[in-house]
Protein backbone atom coordinates (compact mmCIF):
# COMPACT_ATOMS: atom_id res chain seq x y z
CA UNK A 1 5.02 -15.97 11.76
CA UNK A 2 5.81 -12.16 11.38
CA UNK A 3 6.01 -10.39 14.74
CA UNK A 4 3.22 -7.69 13.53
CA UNK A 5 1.31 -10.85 12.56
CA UNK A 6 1.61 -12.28 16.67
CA UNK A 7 0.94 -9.06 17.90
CA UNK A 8 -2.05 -9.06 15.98
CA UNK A 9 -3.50 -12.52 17.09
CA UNK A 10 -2.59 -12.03 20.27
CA UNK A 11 -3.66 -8.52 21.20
CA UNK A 12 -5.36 -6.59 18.44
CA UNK A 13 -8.03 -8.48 18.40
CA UNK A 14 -8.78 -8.66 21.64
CA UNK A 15 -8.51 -5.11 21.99
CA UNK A 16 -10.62 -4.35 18.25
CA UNK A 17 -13.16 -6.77 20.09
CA UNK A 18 -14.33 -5.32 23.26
CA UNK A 19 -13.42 -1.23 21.83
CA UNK A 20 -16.25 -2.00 19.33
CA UNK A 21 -18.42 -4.63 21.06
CA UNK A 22 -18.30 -7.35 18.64
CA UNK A 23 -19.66 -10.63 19.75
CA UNK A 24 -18.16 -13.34 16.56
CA UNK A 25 -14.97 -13.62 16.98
CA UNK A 26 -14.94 -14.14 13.04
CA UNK A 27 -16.39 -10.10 12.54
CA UNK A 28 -12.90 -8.94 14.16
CA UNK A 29 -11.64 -6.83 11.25
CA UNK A 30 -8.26 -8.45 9.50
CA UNK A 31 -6.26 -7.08 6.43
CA UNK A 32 -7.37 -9.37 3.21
CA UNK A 33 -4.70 -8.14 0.72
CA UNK A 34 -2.30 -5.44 -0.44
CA UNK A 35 -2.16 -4.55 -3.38
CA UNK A 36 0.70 -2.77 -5.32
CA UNK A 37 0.57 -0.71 -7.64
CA UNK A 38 2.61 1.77 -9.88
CA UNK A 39 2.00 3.36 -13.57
CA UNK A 40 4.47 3.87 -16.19
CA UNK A 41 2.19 6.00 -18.68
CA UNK A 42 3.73 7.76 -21.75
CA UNK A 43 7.36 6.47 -20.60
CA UNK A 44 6.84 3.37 -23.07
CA UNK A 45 7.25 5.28 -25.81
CA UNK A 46 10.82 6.61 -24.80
CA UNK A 47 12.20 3.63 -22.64
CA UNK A 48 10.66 -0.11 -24.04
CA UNK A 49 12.47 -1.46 -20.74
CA UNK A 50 10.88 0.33 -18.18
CA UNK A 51 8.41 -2.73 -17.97
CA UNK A 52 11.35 -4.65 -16.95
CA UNK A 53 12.74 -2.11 -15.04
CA UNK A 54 9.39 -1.62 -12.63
CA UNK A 55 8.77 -5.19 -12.59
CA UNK A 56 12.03 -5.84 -11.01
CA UNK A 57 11.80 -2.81 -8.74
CA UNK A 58 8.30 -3.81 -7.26
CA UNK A 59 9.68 -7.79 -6.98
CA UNK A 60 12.72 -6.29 -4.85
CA UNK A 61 10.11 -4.23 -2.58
CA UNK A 62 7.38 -6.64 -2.17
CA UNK A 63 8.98 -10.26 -2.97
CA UNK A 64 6.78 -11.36 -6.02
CA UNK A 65 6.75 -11.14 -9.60
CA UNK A 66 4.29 -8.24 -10.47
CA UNK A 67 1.76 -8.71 -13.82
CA UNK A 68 2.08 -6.36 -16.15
CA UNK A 69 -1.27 -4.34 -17.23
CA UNK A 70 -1.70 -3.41 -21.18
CA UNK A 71 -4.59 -0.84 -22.11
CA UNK A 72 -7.82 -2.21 -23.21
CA UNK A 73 -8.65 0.19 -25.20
CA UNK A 74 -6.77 2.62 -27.40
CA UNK A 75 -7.46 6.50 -26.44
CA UNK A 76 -5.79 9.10 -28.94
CA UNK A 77 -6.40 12.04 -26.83
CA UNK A 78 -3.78 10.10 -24.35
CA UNK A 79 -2.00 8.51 -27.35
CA UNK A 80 -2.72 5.21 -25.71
CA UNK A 81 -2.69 2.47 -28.36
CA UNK A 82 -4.53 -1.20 -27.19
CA UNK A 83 -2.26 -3.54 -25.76
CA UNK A 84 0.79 -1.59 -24.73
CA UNK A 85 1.93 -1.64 -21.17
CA UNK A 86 0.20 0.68 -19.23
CA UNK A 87 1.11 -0.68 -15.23
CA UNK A 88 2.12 -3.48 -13.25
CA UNK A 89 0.60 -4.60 -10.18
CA UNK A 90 1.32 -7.37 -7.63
CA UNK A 91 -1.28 -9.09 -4.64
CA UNK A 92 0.16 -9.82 -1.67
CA UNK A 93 -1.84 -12.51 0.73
CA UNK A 94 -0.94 -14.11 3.70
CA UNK A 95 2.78 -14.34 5.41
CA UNK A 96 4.01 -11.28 2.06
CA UNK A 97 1.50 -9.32 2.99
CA UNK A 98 2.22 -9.37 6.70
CA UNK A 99 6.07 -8.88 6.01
CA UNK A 100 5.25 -6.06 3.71
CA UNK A 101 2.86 -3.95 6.01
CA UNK A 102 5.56 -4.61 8.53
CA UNK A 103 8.37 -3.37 6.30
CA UNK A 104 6.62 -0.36 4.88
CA UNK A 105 5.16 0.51 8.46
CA UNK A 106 8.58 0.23 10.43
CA UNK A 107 11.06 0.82 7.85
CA UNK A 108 9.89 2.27 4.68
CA UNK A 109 7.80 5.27 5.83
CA UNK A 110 10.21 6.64 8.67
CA UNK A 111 12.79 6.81 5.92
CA UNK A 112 10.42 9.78 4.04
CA UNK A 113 12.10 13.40 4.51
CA UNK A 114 9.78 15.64 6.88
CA UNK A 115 7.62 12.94 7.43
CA UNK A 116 4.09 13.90 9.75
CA UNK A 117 2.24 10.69 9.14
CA UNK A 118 0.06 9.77 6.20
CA UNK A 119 -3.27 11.34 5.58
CA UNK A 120 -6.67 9.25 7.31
CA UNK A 121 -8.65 11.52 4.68
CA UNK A 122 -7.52 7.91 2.18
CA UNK A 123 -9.95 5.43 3.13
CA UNK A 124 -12.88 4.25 0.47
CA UNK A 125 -15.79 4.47 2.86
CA UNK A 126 -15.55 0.25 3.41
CA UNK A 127 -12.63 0.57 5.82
CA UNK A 128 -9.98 -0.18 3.00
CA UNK A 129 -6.95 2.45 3.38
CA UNK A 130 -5.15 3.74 -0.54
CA UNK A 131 -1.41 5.16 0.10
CA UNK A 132 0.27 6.84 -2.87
CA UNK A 133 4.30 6.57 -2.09
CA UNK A 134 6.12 9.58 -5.08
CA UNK A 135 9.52 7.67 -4.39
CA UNK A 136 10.11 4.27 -4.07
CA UNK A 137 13.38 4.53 -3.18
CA UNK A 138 11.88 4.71 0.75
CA UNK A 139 12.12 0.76 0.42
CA UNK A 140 15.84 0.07 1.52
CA UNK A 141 16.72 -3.23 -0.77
CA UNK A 142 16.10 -0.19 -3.74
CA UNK A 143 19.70 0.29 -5.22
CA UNK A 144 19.69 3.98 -6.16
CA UNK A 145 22.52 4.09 -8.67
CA UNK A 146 20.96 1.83 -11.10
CA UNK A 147 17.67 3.55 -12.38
CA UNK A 148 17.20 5.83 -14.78
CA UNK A 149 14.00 7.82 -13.02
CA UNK A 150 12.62 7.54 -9.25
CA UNK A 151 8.66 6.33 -9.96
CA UNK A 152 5.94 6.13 -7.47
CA UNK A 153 3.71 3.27 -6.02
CA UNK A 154 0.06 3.28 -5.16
CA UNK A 155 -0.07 0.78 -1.94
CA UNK A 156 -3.72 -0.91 -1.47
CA UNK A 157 -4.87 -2.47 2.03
CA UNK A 158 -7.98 -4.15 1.78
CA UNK A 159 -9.51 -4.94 5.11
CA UNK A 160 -13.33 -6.47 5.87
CA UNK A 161 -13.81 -3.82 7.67
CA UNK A 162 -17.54 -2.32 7.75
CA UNK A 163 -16.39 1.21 7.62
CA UNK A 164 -14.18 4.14 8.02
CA UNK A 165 -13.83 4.02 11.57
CA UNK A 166 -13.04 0.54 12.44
CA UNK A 167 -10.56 0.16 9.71
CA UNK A 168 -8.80 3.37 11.07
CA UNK A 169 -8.24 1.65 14.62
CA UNK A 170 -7.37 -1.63 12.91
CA UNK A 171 -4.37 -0.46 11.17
CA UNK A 172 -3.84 2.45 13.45
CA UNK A 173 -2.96 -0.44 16.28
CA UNK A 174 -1.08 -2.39 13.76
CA UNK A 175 1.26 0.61 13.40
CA UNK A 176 0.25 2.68 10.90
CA UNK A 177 1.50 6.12 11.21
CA UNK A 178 -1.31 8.25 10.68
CA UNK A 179 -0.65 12.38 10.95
CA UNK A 180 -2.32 13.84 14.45
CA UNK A 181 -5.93 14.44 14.45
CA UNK A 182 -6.23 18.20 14.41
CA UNK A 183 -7.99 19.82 17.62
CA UNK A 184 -10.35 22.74 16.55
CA UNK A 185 -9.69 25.72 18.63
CA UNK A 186 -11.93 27.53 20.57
CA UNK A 187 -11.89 31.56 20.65
């Protein structure tokens, strides 16, 4: 069991619990899933292995084989034809998840230059928190020297969480380093 995992059953929910009166013990919020995600776009046309070349980035960060997304539909005003790659994305459940929330909260974040926090403006109204990451070379198993482009990821936390505010504290007391909330000053 991951450490962030124990601290979790041990003292998050306790604390989640009696800050927000919940009675079940089942209603404490948990994380479901992360989900990973990162686009390649237009770069198909130039590169063919960037499909390879993301897939074995995002199975380095997260430790699973991501599935590769092709367009539905083809769209000429993006010169999208149906069926080429268009993204890969990869689920994490269980003990991945737990080691990848604990990764990218202890490791992977601190690593970003002039980092303040990340934004609490990202959360979908049902307490489920979207992080956008522009370089995933933050993760540090990433071997710089042999890509051709730094990409970004798009990092999804689902949690049952009824709203905003709960899933806030959840993954605020899991370690999630959110920016400061800004006091309003009075004249």
């Amino acid at each position: 069991m991951n450490a962030l995992q124990e601290k979790y059953k041990k003292e998050i929910r306790k604390k989640l619990k009696t800050e927000f009166g919940i009675k079940n013990e089942m209603a404490v919020p948990a994380i479901l899933k992360i989900v990973v995600n990162a686009g390649i776009g237009n770069e198909y046309k130039n590169n063919t292995n960037v499909t390879e070349e993301m897939a074995q980035v995002i199975s380095q960060i997260t430790g699973q084989k991501p599935v590769v997304i092709n367009s539905k539909l083809a769209i000429s005003n993006f010169k999208l034809r149906e069926g080429t790659p268009n993204g890969l994305k990869v689920t994490l459940r269980k003990d991945r998840m737990w080691d990848f929330l604990y990764k990218l909260v202890s490791v992977a974040l601190p690593r970003i230059k002039d980092f303040r926090g990340v934004s609490r403006k990202s959360f979908d109204g049902k307490g489920s928190y979207t992080l956008g990451i522009k370089e995933h070379t933050i993760f540090p198993e990433i071997d710089t020297s042999t890509f051709s482009k730094i990409r970004s990821l798009q990092v999804v936390v689902v949690t049952n969480a009824k709203n905003d505010e709960i899933g806030e504290a959840l993954l605020e007391n899991l370690g999630m380093p959110f920016e400061r909330k800004k006091v309003k000053k009075s004249n």
